[in-house]
N, C-alpha and C. Protein backbone atom coordinates (compact mmCIF):
# COMPACT_ATOMS: atom_id res chain seq x y z
N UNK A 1 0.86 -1.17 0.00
CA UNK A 1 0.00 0.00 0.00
C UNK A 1 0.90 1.23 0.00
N UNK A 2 0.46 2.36 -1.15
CA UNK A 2 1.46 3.54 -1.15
C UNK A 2 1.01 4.16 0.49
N UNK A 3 1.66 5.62 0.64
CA UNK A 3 1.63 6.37 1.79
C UNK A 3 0.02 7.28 1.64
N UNK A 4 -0.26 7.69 0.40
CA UNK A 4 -0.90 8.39 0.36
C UNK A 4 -2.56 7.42 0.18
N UNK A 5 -2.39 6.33 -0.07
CA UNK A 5 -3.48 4.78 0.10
C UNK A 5 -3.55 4.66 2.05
N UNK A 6 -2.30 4.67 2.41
CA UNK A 6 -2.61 4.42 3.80
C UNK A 6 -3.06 5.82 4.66
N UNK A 7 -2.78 6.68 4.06
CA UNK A 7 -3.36 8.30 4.94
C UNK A 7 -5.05 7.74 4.62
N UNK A 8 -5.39 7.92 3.29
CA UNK A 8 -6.65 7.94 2.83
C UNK A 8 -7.61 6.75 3.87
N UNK A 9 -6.97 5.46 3.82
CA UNK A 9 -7.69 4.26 4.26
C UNK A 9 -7.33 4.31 5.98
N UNK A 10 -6.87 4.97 6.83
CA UNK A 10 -6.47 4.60 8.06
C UNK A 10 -8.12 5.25 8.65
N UNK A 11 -8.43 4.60 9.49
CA UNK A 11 -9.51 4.92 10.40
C UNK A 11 -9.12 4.49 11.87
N UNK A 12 -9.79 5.48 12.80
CA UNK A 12 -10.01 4.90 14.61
C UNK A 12 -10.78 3.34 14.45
N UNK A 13 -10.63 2.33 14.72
CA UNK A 13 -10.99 1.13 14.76
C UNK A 13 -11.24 0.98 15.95
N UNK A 14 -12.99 0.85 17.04
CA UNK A 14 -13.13 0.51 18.33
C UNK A 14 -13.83 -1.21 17.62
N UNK A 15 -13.99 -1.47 17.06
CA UNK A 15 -14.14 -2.68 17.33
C UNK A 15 -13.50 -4.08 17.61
N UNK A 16 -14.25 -5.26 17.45
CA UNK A 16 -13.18 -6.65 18.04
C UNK A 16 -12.51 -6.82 16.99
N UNK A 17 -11.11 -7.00 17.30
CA UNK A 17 -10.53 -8.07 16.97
C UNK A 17 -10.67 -9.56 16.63
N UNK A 18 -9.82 -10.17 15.71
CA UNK A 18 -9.42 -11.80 15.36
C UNK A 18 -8.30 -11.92 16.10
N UNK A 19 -8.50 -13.13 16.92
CA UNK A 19 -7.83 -13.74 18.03
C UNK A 19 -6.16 -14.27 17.06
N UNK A 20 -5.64 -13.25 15.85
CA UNK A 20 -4.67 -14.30 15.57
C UNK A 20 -3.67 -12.84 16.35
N UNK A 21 -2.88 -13.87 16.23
CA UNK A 21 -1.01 -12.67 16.92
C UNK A 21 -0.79 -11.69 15.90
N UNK A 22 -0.30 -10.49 16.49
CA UNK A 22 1.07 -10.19 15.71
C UNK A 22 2.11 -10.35 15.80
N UNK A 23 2.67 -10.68 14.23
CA UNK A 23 4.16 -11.22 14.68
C UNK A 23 4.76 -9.93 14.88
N UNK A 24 5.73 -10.57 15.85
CA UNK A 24 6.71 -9.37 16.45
C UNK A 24 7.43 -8.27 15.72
N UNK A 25 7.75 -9.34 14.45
CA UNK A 25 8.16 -8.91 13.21
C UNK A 25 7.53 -6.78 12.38
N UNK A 26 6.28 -7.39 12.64
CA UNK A 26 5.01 -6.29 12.22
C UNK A 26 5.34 -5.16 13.36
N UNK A 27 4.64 -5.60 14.64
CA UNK A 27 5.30 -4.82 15.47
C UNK A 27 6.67 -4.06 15.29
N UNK A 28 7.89 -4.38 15.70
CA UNK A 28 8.99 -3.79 15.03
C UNK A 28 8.77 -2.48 13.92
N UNK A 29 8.47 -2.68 13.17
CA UNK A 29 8.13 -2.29 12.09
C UNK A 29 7.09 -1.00 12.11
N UNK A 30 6.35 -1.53 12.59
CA UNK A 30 5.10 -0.31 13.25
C UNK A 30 5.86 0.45 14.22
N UNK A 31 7.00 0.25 15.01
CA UNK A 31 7.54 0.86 16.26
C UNK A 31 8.68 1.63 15.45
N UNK A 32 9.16 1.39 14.36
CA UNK A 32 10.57 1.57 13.91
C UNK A 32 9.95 2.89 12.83
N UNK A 33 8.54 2.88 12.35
CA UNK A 33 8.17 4.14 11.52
C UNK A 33 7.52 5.33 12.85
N UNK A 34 6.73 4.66 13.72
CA UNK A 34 7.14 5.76 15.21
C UNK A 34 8.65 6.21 15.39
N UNK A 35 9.11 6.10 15.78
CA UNK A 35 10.70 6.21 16.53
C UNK A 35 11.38 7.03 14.88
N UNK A 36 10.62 6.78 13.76
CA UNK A 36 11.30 7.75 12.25
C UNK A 36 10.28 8.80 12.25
N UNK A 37 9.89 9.57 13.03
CA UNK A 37 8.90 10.52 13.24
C UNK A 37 9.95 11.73 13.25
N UNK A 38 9.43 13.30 12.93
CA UNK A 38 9.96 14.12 13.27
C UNK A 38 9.68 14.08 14.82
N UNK A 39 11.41 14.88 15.29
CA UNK A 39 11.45 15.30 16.82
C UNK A 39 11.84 17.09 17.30
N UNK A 40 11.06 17.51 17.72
CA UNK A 40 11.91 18.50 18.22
C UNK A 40 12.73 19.01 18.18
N UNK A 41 13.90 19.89 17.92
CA UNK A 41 15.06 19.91 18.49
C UNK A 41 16.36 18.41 18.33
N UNK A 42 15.11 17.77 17.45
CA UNK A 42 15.64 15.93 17.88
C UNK A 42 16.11 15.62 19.36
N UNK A 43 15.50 16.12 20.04
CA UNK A 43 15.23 15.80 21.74
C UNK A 43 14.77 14.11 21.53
N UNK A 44 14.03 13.94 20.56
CA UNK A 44 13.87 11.99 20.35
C UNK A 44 13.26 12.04 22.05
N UNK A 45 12.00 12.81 22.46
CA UNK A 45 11.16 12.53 23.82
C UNK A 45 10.22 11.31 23.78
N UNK A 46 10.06 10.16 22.42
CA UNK A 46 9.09 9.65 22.59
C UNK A 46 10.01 8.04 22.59
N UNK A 47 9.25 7.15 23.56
CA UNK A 47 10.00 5.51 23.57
C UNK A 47 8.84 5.27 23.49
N UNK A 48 8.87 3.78 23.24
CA UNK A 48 7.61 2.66 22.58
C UNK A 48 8.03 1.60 23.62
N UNK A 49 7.02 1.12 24.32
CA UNK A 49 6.75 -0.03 24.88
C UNK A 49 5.31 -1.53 24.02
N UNK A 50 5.89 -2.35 23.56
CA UNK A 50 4.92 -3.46 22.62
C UNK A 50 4.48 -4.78 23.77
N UNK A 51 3.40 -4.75 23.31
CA UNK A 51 2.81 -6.06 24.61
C UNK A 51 2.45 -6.92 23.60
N UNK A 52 2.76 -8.50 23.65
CA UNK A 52 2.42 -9.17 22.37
C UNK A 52 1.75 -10.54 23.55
N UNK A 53 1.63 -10.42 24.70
CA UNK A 53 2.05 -11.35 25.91
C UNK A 53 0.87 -10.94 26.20
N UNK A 54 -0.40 -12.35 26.00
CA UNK A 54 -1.37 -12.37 26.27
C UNK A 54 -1.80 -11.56 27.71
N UNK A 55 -1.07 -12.16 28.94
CA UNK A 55 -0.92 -12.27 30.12
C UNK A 55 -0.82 -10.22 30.70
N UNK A 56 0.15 -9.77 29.79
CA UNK A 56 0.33 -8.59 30.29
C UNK A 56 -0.99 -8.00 29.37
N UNK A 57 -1.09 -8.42 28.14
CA UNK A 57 -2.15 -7.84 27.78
C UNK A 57 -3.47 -7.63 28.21
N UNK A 58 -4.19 -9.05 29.26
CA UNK A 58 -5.22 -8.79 30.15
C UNK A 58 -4.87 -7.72 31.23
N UNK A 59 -3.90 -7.64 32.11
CA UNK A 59 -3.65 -7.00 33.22
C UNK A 59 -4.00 -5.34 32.33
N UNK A 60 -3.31 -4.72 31.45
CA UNK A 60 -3.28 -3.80 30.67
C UNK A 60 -4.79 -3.54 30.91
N UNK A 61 -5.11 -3.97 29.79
CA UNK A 61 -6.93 -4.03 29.39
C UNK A 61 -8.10 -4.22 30.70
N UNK A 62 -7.11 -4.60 31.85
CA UNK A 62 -8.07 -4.75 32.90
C UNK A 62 -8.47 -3.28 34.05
N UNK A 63 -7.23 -2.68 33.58
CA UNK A 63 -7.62 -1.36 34.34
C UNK A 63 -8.22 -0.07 33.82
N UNK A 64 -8.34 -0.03 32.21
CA UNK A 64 -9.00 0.72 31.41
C UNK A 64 -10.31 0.60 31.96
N UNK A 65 -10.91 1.43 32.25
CA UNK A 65 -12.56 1.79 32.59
C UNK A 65 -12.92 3.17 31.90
N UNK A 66 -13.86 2.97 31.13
CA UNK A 66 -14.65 2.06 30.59
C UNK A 66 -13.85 1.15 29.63
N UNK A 67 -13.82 -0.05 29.54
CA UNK A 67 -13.21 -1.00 28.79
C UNK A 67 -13.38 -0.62 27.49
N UNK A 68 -11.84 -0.87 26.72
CA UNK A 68 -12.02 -0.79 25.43
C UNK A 68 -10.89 -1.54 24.91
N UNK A 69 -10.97 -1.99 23.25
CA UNK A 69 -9.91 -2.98 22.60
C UNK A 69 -10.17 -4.35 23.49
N UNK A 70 -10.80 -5.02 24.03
CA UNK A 70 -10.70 -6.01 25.12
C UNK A 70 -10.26 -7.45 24.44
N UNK A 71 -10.30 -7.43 22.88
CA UNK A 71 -10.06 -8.63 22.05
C UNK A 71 -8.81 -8.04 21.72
N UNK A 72 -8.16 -7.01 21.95
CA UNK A 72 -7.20 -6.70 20.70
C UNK A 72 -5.37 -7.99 21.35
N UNK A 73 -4.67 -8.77 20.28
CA UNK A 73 -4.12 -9.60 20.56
C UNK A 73 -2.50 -8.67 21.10
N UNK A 74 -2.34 -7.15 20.56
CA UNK A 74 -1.22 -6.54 20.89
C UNK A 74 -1.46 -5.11 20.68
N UNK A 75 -0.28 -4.83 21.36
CA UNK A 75 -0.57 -2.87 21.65
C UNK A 75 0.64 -2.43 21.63
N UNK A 76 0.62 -1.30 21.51
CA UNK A 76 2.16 -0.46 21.52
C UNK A 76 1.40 0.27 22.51
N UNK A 77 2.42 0.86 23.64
CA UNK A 77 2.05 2.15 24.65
C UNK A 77 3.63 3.16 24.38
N UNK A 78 2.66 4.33 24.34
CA UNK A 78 3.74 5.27 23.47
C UNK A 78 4.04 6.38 24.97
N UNK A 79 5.70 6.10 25.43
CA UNK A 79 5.99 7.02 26.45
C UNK A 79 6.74 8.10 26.02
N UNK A 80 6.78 9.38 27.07
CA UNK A 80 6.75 10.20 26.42
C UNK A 80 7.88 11.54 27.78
N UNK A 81 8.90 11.65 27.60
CA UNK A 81 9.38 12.40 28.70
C UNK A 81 9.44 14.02 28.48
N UNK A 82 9.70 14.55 29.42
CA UNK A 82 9.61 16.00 29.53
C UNK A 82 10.90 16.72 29.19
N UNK A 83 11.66 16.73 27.58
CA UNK A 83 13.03 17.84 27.81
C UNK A 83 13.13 19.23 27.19
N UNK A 84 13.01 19.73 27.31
CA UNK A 84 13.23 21.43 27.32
C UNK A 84 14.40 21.14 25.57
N UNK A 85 13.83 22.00 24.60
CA UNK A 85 14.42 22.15 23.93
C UNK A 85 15.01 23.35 22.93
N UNK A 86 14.48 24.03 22.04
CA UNK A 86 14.31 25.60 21.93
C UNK A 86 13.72 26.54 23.18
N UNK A 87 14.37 27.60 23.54
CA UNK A 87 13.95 28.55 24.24
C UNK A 87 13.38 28.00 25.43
N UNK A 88 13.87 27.06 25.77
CA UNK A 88 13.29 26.24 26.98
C UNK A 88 11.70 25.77 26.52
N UNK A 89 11.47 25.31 25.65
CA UNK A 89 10.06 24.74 25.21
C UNK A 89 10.44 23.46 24.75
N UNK A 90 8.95 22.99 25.60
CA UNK A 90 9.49 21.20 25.48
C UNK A 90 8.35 21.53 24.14
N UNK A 91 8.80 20.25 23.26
CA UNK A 91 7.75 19.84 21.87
C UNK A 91 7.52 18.02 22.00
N UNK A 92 7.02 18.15 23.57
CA UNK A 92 7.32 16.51 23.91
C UNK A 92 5.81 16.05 23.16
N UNK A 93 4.37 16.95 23.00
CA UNK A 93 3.42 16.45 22.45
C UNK A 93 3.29 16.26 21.15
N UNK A 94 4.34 17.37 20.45
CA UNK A 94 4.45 17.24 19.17
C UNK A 94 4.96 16.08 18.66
N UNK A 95 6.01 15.11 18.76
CA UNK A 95 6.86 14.77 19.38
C UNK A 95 6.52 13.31 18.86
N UNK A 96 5.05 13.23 20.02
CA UNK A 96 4.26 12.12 20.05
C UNK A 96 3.21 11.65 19.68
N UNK A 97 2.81 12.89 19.07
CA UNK A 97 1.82 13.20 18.32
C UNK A 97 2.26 12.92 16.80
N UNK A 98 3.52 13.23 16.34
CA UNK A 98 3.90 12.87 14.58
C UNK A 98 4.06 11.09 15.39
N UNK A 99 4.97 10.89 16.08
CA UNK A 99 5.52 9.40 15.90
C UNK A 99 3.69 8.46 16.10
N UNK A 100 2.77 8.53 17.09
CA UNK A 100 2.03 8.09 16.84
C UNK A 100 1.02 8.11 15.42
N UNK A 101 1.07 9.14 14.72
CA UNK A 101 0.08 8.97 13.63
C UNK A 101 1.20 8.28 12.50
N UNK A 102 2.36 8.00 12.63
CA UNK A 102 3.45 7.48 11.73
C UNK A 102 3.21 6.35 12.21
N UNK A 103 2.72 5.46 12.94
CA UNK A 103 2.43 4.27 13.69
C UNK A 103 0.92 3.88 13.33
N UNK A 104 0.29 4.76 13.29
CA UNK A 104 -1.43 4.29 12.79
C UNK A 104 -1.16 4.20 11.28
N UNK A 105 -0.27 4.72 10.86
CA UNK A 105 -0.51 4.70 8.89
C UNK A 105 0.35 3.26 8.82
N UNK A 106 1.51 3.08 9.63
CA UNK A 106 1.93 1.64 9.26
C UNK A 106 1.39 0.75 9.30
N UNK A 107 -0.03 0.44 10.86
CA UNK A 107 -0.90 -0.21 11.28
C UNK A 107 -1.84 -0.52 10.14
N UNK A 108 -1.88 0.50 9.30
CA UNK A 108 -2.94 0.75 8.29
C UNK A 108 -2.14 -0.29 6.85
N UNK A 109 -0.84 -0.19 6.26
CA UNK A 109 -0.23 -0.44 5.75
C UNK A 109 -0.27 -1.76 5.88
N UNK A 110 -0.08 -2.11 7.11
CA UNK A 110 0.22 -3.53 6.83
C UNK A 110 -1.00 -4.78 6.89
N UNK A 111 -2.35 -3.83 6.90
CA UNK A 111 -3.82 -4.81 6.97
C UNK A 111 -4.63 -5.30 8.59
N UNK A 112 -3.53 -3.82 9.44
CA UNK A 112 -4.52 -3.54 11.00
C UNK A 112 -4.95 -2.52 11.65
N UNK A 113 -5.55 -3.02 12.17
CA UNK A 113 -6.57 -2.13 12.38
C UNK A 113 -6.00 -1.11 13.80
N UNK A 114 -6.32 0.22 14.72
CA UNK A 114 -5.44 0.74 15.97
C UNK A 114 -7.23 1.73 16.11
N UNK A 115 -6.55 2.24 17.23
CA UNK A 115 -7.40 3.67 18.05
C UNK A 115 -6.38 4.64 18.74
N UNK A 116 -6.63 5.74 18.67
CA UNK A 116 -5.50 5.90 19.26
C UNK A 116 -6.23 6.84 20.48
N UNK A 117 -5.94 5.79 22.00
CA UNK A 117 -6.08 6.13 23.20
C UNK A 117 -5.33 6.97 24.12
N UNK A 118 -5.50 7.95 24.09
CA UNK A 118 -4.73 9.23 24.77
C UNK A 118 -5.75 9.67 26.11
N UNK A 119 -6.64 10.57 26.06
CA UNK A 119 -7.67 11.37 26.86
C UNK A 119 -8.33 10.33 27.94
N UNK A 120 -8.42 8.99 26.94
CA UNK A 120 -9.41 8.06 27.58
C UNK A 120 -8.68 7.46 29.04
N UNK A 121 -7.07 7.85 29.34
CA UNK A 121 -5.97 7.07 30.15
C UNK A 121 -5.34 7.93 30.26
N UNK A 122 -5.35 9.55 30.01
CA UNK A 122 -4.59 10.26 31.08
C UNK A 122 -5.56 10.68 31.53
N UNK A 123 -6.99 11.45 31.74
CA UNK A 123 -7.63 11.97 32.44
C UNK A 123 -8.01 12.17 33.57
N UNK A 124 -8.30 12.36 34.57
CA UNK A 124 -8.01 12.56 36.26
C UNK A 124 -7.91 11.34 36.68
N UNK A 125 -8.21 10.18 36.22
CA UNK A 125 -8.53 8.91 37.13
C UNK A 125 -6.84 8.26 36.42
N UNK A 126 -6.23 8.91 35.53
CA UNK A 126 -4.90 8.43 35.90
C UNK A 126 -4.69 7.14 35.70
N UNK A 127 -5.41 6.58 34.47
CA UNK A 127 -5.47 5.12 34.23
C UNK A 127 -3.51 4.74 33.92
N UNK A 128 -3.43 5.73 33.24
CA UNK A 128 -1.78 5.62 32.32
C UNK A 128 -1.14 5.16 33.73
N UNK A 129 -1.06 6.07 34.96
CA UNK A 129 0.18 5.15 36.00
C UNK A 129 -0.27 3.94 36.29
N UNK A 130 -1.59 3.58 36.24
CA UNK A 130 -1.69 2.20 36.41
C UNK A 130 -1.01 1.43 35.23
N UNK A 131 -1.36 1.48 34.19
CA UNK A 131 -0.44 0.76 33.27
C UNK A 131 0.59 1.13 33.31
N UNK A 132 1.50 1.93 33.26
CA UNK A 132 3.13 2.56 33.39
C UNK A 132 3.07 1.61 34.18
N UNK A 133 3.16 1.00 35.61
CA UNK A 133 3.06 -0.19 36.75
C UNK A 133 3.17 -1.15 36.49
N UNK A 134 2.43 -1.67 35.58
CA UNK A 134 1.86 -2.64 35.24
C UNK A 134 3.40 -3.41 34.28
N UNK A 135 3.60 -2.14 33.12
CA UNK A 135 5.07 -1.96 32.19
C UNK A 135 6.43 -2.05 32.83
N UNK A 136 6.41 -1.77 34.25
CA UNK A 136 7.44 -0.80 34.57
C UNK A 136 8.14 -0.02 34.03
N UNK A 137 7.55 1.17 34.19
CA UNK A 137 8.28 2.24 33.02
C UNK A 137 8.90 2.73 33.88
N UNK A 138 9.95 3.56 32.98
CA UNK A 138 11.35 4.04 34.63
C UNK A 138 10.63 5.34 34.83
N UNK A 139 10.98 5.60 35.76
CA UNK A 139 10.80 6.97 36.17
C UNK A 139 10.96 7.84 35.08
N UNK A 140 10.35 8.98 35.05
CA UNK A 140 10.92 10.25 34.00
C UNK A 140 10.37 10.13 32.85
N UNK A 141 9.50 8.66 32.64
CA UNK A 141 8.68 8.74 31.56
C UNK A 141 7.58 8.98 31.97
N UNK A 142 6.64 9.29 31.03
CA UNK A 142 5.17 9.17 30.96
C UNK A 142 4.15 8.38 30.13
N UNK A 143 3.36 7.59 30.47
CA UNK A 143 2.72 6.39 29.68
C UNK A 143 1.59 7.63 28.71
N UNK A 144 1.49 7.95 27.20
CA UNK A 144 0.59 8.82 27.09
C UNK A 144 -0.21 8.29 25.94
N UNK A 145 -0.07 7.05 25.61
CA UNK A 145 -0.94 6.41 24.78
C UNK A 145 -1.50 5.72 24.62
N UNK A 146 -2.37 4.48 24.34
CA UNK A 146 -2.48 3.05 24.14
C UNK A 146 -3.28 3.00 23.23
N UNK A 147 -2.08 2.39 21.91
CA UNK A 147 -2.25 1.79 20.55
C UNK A 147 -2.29 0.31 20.63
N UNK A 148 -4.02 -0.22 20.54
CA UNK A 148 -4.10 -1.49 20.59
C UNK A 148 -4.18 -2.11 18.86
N UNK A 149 -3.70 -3.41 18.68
CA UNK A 149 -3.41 -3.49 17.31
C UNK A 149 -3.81 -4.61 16.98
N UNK A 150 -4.38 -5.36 15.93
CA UNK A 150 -4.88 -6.41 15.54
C UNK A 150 -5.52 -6.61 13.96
N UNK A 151 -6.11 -7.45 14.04
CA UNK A 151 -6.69 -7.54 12.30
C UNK A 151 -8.65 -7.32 12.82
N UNK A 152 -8.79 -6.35 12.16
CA UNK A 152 -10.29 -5.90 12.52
C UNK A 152 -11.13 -7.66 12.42
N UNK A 153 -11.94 -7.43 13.74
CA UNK A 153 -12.81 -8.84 13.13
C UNK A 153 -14.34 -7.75 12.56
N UNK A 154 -14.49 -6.83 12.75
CA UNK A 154 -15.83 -5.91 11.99
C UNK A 154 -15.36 -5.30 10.96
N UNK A 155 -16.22 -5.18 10.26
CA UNK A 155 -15.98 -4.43 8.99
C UNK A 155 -15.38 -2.53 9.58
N UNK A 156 -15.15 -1.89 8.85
CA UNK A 156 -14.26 -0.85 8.88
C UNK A 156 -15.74 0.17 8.52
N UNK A 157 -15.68 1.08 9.37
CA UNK A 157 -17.14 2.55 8.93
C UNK A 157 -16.02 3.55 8.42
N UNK A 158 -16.70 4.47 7.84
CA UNK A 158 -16.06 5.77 7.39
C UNK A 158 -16.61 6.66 7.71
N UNK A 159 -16.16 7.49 9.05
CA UNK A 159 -16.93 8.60 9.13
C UNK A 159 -17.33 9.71 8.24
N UNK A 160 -17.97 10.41 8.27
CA UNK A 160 -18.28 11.28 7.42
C UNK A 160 -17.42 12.59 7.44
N UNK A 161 -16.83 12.91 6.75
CA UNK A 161 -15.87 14.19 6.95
C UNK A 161 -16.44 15.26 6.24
N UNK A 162 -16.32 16.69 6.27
CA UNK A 162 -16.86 17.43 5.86
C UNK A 162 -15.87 17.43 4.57
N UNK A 163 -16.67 18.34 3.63
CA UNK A 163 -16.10 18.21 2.32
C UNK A 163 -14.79 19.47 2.18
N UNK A 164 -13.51 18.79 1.21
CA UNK A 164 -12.60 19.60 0.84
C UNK A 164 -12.32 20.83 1.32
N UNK A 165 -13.47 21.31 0.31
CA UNK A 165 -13.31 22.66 -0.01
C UNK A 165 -14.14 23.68 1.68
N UNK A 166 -14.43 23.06 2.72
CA UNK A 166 -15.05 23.61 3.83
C UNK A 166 -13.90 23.88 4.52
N UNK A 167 -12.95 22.96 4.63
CA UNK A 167 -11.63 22.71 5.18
C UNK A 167 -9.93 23.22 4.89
N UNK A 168 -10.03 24.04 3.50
CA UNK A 168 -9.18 23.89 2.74
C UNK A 168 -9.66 24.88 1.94
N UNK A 169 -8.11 26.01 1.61
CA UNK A 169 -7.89 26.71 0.92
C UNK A 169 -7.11 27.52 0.05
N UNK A 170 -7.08 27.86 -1.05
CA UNK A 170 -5.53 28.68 -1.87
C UNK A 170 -5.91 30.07 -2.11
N UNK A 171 -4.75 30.41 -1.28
CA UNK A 171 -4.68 31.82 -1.45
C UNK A 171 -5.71 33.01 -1.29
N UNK A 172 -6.02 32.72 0.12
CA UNK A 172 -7.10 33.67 0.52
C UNK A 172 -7.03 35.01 0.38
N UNK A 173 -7.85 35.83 0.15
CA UNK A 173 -7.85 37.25 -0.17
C UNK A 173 -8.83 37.73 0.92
């Protein structure tokens, strides 16, 4: 699939999963076009943690409330640290924000399906340190994502986007 096939075709995927693996292989791969993301300053603030391990994958999925991905067979959790780079401005969201959507188009690329869980696991109830725990993430990081990954077992919706030209423009006067 070209780049501009996988921008077009990538969608938020909340539905189940097919109980088959990803090979680690895929993973890699999905983690290695994250981590080729623009950085900051190249501060490089964002690390990837991959769960392919059934076992950690329930514990994971068990502290998310309201439950979501609960079939999905693997996940990337995208950490994310705090370094000061121009003018003392961290670009740690930016950061993680290109390397994760460089991670949903590979997801997309290679025939799987992702969501990308941010708001739903940092929000006051602080789901992310429970999983960071769960990971052991070292200190100094921050857990700020969870990209669950699999082969859609539902068909794929297309939301409705507003058209082009509502969104988009040349050379305004």
């Amino acid at each position: 699939m070209d780049i501009l096939e996988a921008i077009e075709s990538r969608r938020s995927y909340r539905g189940k999963y097919k109980p088959e693996p990803v090979p680690r292989a895929d993973l890699e791969r999905i983690m290695r076009a994250g981590l080729a993301a623009p950085s900051g300053c190249n501060k490089q603030t964002v690390s990837l943690v991959a769960v392919d391990d059934p076992e950690v994958m329930k514990r994971l999925l068990g502290v998310i409330d309201p439950p979501v991905a609960q079939t999905a067979p693997a996940a990337i959790c995208v950490l994310s640290r705090h370094i000061n780079a121009y003018r003392d401005k961290c670009f740690a969201v930016q950061d993680y924000s290109a390397a994760i959507e460089n991670m949903l188009l590979a997801v997309t690329a290679l025939g799987y399906r992702s969501c990308w869980y941010e708001g739903h696991i940092t929000d006051d109830d602080r789901l992310c340190d429970k999983m960071a725990e769960i990971l052991n993430v070292p200190e100094g990081y921050e857990l700020v994502c969870f990209l669950p990954i699999g082969v859609p077992a539902d068909g794929d919706t297309q939301p409705k986007k507003l058209p082009f030209e509502e969104r988009a423009w040349f050379n305004p006067r």
